[in-house]
C-alpha atoms as a PDB file:
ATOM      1  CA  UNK A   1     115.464  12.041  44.144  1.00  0.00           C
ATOM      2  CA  UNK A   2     113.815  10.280  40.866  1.00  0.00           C
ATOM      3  CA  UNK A   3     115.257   8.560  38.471  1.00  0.00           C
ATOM      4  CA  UNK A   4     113.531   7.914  34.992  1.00  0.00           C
ATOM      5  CA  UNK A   5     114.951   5.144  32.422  1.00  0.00           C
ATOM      6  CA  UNK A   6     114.006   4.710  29.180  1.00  0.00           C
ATOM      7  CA  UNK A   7     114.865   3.153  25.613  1.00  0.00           C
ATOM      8  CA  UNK A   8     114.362   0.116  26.913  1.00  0.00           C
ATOM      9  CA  UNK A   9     112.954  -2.657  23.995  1.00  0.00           C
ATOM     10  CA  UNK A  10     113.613  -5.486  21.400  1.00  0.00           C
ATOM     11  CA  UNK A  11     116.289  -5.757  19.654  1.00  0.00           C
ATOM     12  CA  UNK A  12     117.904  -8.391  17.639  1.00  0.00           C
ATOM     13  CA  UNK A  13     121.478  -9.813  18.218  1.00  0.00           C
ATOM     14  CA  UNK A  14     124.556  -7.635  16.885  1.00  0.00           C
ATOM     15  CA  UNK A  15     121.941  -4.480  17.505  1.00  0.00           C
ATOM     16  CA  UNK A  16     122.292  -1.773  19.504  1.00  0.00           C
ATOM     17  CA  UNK A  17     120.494   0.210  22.020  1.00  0.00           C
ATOM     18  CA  UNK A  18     120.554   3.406  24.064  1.00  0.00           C
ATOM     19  CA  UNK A  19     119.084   3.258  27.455  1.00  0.00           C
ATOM     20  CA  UNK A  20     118.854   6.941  29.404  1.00  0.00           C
ATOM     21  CA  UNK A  21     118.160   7.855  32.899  1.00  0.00           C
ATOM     22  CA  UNK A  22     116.706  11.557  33.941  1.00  0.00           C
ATOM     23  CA  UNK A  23     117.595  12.512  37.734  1.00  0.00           C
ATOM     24  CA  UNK A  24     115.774  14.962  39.496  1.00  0.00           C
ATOM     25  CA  UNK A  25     117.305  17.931  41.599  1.00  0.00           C
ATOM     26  CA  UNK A  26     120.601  18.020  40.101  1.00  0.00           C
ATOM     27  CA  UNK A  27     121.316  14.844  41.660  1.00  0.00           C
ATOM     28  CA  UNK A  28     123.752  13.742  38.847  1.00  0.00           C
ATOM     29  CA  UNK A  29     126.493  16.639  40.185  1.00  0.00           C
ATOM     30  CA  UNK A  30     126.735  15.066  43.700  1.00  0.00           C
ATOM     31  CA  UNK A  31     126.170  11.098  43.240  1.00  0.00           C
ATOM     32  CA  UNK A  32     127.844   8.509  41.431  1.00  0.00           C
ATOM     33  CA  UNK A  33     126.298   6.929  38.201  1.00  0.00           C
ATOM     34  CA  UNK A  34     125.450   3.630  37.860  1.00  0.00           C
ATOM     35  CA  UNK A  35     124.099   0.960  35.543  1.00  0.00           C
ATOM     36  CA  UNK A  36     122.889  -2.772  37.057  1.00  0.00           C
ATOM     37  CA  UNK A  37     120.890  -5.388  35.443  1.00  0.00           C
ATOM     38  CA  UNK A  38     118.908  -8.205  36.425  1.00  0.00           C
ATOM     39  CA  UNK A  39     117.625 -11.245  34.503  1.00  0.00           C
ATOM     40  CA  UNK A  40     115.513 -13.170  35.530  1.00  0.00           C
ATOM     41  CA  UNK A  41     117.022 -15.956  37.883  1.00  0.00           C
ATOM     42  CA  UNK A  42     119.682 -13.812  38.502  1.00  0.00           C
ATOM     43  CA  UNK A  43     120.959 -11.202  41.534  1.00  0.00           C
ATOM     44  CA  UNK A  44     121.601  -7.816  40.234  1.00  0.00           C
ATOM     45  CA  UNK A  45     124.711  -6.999  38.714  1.00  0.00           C
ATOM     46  CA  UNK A  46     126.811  -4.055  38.177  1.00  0.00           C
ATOM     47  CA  UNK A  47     126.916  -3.091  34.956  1.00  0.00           C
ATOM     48  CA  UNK A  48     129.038   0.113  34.231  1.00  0.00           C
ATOM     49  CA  UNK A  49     129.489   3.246  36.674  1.00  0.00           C
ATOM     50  CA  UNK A  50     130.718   6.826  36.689  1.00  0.00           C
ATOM     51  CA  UNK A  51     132.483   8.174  39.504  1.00  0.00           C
ATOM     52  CA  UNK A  52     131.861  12.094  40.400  1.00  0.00           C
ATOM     53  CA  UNK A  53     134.986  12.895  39.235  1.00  0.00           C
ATOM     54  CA  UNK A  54     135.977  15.550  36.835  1.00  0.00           C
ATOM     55  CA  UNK A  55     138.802  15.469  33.986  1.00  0.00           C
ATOM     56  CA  UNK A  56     141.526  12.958  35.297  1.00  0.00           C
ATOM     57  CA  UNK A  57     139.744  12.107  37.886  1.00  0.00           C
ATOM     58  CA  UNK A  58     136.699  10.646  36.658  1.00  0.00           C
ATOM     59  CA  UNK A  59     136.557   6.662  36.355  1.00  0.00           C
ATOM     60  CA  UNK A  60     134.440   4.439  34.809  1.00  0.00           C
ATOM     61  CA  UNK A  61     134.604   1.290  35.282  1.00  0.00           C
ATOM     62  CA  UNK A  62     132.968  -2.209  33.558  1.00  0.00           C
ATOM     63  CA  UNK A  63     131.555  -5.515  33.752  1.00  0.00           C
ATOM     64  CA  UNK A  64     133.761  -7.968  31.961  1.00  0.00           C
ATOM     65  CA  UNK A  65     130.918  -9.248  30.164  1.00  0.00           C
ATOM     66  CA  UNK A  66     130.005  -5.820  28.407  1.00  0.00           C
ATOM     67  CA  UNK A  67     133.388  -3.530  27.981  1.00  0.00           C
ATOM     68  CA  UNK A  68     134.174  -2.554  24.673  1.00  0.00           C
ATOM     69  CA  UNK A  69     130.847  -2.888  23.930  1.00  0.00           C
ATOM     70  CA  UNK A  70     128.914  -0.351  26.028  1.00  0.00           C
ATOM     71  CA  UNK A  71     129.489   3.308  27.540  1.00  0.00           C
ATOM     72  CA  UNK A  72     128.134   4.875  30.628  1.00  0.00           C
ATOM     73  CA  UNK A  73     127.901   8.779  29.720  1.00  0.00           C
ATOM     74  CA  UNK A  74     126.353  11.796  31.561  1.00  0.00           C
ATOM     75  CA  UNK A  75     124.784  14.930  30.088  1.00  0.00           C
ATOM     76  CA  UNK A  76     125.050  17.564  31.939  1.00  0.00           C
ATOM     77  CA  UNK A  77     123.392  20.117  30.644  1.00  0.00           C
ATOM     78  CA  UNK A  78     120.415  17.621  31.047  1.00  0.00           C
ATOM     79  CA  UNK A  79     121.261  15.645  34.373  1.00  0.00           C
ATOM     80  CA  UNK A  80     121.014  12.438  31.862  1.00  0.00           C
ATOM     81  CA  UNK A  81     123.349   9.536  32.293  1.00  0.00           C
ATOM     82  CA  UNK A  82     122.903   6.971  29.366  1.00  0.00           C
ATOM     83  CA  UNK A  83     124.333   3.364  28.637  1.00  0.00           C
ATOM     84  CA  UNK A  84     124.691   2.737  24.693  1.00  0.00           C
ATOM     85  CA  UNK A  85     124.980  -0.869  24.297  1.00  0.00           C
ATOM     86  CA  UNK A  86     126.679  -1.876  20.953  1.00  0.00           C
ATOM     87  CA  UNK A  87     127.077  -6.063  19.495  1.00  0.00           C
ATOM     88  CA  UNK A  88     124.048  -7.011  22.139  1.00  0.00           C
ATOM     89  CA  UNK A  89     123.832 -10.460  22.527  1.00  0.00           C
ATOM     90  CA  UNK A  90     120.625 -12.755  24.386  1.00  0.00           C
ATOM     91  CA  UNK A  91     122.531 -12.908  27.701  1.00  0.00           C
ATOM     92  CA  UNK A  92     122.008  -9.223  27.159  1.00  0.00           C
ATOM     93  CA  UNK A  93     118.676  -9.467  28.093  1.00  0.00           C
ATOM     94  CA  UNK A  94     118.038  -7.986  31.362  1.00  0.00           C
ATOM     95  CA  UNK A  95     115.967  -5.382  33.370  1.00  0.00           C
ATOM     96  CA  UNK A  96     118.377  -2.324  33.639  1.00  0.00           C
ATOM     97  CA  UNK A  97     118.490  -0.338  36.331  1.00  0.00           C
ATOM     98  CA  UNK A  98     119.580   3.142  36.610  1.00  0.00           C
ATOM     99  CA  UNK A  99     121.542   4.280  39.913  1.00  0.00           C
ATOM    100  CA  UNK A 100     123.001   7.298  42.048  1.00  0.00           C
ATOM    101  CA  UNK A 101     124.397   6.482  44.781  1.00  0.00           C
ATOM    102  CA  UNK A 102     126.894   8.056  47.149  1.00  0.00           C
ATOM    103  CA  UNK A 103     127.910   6.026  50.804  1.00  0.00           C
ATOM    104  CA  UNK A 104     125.763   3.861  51.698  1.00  0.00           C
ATOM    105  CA  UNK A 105     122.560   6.053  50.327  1.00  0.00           C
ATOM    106  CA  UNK A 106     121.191   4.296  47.103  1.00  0.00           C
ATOM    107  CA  UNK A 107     118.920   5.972  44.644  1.00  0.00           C
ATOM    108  CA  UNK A 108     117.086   3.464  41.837  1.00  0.00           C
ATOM    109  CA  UNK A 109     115.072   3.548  38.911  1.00  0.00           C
ATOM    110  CA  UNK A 110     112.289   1.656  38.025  1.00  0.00           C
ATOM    111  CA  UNK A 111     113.638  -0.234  35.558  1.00  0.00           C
ATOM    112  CA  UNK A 112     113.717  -0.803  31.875  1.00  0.00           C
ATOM    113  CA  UNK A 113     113.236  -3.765  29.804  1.00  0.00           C
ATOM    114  CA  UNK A 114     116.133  -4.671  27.622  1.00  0.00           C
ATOM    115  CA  UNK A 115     115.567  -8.460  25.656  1.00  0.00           C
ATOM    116  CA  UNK A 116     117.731  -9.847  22.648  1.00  0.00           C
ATOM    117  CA  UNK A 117     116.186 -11.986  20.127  1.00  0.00           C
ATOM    118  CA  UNK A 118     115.716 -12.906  17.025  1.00  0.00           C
END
């Protein structure tokens, strides 16, 4: 299993980004979706995440810090989740991390750059 961010970058506060994350082998269909971050100084944190669920039964669920302002989706015509990230601020600023994980088995990403500044 591989997963691929990107749209990773600079942006300045109040912007917005996209971040996406390409899975291999149809992984999306049988793992649950995950975003994390870490900056630096920090432990990773949970960021947003997509159960496997379909119609009613599909959660997502939030960091405090970031609802109402971002969105885990999938694509599944493309096996791509994404995270769009609206009203960024500098404690934005983070290396995201794309996950699929189901159990105690843990797929990750390699990480994508995401820094707020003026």
């Amino acid at each position: 299993v591989q997963l691929v961010e990107s749209g990773g970058g600079l942006v300045q506060p109040g912007g917005s980004l996209r971040l996406s994350c390409a899975g291999s082998g149809r992984v999306f269909s049988f793992y649950n979706l995950a975003w994390y971050r870490q900056a630096p100084g920090n432990q990773r944190e949970l960021v947003a995440e997509r159960n496997t669920g379909v119609g009613s039964r599909q959660t997502k669920t939030y960091a405090e810090s970031v609802k109402g302002r971002f969105t885990i989706s999938r694509e599944e015509s493309n096996d791509i989740v994404s995270l769009q990230m609206h009203d960024l601020t500098p404690e934005d600023t983070a290396v995201y991390y794309c996950n699929a994980h189901v159990g105690d088995i843990h797929y990750w990403g390699q990480g994508t750059q995401v820094t707020v500044a003026s």
